[in-house]
Protein backbone atom coordinates (compact mmCIF):
# COMPACT_ATOMS: atom_id res chain seq x y z
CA UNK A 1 115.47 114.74 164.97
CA UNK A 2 111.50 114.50 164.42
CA UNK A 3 111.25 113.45 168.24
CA UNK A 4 112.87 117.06 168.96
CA UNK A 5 110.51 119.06 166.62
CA UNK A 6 107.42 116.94 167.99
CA UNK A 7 108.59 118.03 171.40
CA UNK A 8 108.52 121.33 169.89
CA UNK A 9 105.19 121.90 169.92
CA UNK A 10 104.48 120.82 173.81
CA UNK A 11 102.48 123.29 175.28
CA UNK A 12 101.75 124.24 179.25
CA UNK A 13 99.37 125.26 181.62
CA UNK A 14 100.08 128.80 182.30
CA UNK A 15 99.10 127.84 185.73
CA UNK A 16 100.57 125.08 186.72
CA UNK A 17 102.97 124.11 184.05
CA UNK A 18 101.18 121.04 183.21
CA UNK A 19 101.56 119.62 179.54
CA UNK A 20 98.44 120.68 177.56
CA UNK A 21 97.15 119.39 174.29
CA UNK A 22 95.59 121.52 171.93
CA UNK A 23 92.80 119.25 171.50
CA UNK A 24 91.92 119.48 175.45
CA UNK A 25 88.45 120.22 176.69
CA UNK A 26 90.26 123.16 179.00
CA UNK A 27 93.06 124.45 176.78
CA UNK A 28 95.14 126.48 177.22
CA UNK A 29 94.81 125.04 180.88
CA UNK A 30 95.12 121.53 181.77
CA UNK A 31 91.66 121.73 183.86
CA UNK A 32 88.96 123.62 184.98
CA UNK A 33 90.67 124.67 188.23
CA UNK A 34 93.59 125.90 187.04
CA UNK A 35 90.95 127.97 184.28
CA UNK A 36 89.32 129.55 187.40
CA UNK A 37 92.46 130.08 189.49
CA UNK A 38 93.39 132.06 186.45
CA UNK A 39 90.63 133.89 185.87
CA UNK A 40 90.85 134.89 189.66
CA UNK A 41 93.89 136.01 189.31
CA UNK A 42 92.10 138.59 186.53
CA UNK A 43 89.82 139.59 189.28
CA UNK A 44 92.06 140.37 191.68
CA UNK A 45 94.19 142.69 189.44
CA UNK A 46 97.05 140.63 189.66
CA UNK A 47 97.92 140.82 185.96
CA UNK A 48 98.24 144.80 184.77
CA UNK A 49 99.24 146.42 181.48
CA UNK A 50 102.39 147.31 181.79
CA UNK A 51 102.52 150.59 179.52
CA UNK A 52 100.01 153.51 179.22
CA UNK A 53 97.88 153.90 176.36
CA UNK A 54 99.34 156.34 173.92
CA UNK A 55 96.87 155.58 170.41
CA UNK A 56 95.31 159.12 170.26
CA UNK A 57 92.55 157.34 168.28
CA UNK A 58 92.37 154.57 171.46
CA UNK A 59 92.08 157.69 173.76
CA UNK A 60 89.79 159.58 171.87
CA UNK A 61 87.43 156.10 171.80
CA UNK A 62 87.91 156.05 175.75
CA UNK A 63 86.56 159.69 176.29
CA UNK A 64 89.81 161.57 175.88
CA UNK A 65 90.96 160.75 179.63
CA UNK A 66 94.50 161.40 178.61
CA UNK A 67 93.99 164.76 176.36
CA UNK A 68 93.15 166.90 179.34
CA UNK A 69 94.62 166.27 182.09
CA UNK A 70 96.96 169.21 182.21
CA UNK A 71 93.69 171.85 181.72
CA UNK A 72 91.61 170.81 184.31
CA UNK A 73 92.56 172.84 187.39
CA UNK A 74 92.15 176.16 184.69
């Protein structure tokens, strides 16, 4: 049973699925290149929020961009 819960705790490269130690020089990645080929991904815009911003105090922080949308053509 402790072998299970040890295996537990196994973490992995969100890039390649490698088996990554807390302790590692490149964690959460297993390396520097799979670091990069993540951070590429970033650049490229392959990873995107997935819902809009709806905070009206997270809005009002970015400018109000949301608030008037509807009044602009007026």
């Amino acid at each position: 049973m402790a072998a299970r819960k040890k295996s537990a705790k196994l973490l992995h490269c969100p890039t390649c699925g490698m088996i990554v130690h807390p302790n590692d020089e490149d964690f959460p990645f297993c390396s520097d290149r799979c670091r990069k080929i993540d951070l590429g991904k970033w650049a490229m815009g392959a990873y995107k929020i997935s819902s809009p911003v709806l905070d009206p105090e997270v809005l009002e922080d970015l400018g109000g961009l949301g608030n008037n949308r509807s009044g602009e053509g007026e």
